[in-house]
N, C-alpha and C. Protein backbone atom coordinates (compact mmCIF):
# COMPACT_ATOMS: atom_id res chain seq x y z
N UNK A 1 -17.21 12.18 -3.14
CA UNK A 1 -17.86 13.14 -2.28
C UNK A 1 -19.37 12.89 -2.28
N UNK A 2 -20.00 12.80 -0.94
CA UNK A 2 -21.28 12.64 -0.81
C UNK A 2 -22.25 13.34 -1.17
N UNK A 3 -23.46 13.23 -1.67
CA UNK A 3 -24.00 14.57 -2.29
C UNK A 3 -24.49 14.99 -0.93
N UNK A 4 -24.82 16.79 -1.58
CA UNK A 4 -25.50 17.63 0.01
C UNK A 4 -27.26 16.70 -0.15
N UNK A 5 -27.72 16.45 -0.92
CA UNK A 5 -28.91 16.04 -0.93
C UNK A 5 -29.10 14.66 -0.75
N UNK A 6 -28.40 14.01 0.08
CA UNK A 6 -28.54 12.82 0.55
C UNK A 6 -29.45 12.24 1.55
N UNK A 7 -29.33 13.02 2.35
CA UNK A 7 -30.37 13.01 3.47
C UNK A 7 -32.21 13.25 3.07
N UNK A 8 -32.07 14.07 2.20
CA UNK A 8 -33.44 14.43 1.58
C UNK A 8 -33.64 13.02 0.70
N UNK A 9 -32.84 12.40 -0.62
CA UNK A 9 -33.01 11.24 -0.65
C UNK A 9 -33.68 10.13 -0.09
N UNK A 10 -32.76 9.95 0.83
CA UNK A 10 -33.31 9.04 2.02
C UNK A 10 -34.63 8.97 2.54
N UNK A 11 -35.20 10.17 3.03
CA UNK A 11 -36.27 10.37 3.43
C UNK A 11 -37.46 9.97 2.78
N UNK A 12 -36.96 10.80 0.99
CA UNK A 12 -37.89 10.72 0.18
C UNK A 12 -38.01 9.25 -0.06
N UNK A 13 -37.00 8.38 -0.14
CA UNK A 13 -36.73 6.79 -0.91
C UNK A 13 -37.62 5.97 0.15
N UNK A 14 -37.87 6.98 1.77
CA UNK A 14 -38.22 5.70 2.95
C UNK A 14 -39.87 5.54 2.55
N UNK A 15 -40.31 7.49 2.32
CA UNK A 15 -41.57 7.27 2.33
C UNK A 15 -42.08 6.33 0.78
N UNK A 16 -41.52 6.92 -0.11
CA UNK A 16 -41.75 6.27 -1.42
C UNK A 16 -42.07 4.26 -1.40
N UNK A 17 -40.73 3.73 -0.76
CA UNK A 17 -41.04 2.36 -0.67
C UNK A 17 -41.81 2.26 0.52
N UNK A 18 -42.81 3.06 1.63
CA UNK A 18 -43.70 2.56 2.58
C UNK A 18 -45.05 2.67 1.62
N UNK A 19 -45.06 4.12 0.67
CA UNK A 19 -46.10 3.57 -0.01
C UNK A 19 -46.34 2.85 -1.03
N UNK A 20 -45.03 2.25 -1.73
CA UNK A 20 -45.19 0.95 -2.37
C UNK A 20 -45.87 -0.14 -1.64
N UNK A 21 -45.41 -0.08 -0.19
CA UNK A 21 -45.63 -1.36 0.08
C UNK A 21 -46.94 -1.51 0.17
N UNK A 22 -47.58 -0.36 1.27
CA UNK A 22 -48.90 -0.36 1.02
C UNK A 22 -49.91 -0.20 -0.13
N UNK A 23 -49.43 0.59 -0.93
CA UNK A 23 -50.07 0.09 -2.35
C UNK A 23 -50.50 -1.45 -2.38
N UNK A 24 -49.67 -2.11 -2.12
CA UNK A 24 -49.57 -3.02 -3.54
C UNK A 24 -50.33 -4.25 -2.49
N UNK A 25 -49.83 -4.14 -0.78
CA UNK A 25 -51.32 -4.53 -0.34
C UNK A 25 -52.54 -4.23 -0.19
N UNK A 26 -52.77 -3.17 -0.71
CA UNK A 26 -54.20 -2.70 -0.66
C UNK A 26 -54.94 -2.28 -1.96
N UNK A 27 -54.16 -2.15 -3.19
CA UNK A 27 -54.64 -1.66 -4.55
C UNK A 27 -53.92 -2.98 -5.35
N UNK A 28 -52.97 -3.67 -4.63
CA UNK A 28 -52.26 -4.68 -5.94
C UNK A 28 -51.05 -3.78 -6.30
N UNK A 29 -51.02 -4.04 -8.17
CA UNK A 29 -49.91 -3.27 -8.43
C UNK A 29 -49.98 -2.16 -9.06
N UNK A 30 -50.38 -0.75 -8.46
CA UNK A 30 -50.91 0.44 -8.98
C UNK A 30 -49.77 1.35 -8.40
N UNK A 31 -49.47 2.29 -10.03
CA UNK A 31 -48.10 3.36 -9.98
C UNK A 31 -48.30 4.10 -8.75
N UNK A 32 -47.23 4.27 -7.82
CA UNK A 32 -46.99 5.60 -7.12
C UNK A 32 -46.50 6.82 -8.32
N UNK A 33 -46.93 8.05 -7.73
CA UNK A 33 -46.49 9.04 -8.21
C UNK A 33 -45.67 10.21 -7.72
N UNK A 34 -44.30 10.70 -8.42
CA UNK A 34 -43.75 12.09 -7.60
C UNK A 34 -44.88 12.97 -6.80
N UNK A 35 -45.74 13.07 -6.96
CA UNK A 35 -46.62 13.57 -6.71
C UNK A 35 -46.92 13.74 -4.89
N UNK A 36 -46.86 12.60 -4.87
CA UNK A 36 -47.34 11.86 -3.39
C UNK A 36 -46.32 11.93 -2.54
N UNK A 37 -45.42 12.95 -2.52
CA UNK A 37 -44.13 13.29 -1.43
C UNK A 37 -44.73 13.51 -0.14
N UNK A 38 -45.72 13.89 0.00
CA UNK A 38 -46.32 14.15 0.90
C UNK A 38 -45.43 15.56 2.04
N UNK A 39 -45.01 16.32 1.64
CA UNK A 39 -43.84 17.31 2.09
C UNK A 39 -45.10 18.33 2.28
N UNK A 40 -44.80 19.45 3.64
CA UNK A 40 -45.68 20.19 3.68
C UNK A 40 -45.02 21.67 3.01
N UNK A 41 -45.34 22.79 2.93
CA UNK A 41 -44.92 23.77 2.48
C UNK A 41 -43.60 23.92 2.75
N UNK A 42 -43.24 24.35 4.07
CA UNK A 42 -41.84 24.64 4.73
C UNK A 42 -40.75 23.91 4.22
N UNK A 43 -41.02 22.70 4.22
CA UNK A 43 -39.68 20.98 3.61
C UNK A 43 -39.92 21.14 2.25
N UNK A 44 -40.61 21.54 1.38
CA UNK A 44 -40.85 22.22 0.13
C UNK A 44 -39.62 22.85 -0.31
N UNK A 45 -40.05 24.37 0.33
CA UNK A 45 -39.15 25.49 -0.10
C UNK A 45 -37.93 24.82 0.45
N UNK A 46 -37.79 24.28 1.74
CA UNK A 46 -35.98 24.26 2.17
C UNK A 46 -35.54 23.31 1.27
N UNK A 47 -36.48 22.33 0.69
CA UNK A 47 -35.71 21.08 -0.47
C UNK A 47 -35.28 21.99 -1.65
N UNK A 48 -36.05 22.62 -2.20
CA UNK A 48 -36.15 23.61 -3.50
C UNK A 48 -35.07 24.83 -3.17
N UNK A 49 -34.65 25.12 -1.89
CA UNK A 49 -33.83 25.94 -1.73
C UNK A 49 -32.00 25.31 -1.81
N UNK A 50 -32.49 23.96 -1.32
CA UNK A 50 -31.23 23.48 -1.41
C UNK A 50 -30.61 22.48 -2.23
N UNK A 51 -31.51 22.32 -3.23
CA UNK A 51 -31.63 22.15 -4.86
C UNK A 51 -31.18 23.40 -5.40
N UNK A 52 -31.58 24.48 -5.07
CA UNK A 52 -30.67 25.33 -6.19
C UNK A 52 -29.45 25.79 -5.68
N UNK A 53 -29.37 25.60 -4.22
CA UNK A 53 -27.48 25.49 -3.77
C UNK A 53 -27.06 24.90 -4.23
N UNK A 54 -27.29 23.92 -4.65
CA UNK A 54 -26.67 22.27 -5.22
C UNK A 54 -26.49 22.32 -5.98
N UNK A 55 -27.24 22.82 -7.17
CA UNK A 55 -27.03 22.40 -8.25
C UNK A 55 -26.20 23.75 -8.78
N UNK A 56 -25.93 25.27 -8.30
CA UNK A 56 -25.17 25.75 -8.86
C UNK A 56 -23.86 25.41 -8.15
N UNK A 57 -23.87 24.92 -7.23
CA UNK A 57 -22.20 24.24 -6.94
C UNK A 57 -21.48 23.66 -7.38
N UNK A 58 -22.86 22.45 -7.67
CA UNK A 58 -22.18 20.60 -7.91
C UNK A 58 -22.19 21.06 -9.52
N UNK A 59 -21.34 20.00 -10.38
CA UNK A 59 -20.77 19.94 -11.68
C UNK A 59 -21.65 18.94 -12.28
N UNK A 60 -22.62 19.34 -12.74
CA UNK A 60 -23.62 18.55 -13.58
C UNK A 60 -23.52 17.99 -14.87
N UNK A 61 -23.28 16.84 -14.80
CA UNK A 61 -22.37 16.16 -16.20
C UNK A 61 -23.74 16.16 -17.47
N UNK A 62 -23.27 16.41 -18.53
CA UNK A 62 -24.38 16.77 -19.64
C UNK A 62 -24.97 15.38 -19.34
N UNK A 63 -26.18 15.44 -20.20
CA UNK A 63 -27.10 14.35 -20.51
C UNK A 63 -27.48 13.25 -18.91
N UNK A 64 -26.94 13.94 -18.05
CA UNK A 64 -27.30 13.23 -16.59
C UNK A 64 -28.03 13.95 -15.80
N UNK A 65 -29.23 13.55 -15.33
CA UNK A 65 -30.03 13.76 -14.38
C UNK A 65 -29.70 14.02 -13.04
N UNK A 66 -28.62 12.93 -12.78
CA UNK A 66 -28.19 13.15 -11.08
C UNK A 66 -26.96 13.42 -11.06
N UNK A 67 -26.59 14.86 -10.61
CA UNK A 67 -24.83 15.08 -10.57
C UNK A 67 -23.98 14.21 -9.65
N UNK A 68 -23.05 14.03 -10.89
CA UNK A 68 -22.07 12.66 -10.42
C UNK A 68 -22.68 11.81 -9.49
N UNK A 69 -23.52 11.37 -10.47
CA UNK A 69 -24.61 9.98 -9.88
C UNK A 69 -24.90 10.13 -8.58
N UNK A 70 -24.49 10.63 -7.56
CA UNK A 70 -24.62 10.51 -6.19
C UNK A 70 -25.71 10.58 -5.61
N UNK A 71 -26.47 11.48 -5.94
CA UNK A 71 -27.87 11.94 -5.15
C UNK A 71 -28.77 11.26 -5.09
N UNK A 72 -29.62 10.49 -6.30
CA UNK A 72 -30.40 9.82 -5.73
C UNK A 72 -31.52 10.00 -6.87
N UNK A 73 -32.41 9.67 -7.51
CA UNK A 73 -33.58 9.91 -8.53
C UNK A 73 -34.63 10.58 -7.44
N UNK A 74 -35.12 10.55 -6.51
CA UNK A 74 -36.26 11.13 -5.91
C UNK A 74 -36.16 12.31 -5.64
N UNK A 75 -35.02 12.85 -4.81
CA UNK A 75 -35.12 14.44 -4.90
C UNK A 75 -35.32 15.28 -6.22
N UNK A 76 -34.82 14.78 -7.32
CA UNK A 76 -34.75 15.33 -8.57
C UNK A 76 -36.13 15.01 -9.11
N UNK A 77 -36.91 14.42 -8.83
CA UNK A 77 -38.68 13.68 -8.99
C UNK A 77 -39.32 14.60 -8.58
N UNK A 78 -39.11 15.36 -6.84
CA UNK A 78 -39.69 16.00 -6.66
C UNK A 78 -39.46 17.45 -7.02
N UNK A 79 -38.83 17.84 -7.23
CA UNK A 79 -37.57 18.94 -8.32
C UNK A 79 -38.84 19.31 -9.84
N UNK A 80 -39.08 18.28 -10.32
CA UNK A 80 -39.52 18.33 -11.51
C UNK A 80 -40.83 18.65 -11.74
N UNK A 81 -41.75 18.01 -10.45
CA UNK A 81 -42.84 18.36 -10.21
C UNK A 81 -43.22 19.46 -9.32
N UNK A 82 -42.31 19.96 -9.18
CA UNK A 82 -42.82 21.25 -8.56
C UNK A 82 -42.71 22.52 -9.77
């Protein structure tokens, strides 16, 4: 089963590797950070809203970060830093 936060993934994974890329032509090889989601208020709350649908639904296996691997490390990046 696909996670509900897939689509947010995606989004997050497109902008994340555009600013790798540009990083690394314009600074070399300097860390991106969760930080830099660049999400305005509104895509905020609806991510954070549907992070906590999710996660009291989905079956979150101990000691794992991403329920039943599916979702993705970036939504949960931006999850953490908020």
């Amino acid at each position: 089963m696909p996670c509900a936060l897939a689509s947010w993934h995606e989004r997050l994974d497109r902008h994340f590797s555009a600013l790798r890329e540009l990083r690394a032509k314009t600074l070399g090889n300097q860390p991106i950070f969760a930080l830099e989601h660049r999400l305005t208020g509104p895509a905020i709350l609806e991510l954070l809203e549907q992070i906590a649908t999710y996660s009291t639904q989905a079956q979150i296996s101990a000691g794992s970060l991403l329920p039943n691997g599916t979702c993705g490390w970036s939504v949960w990046a931006i999850w953490v830093t908020r």
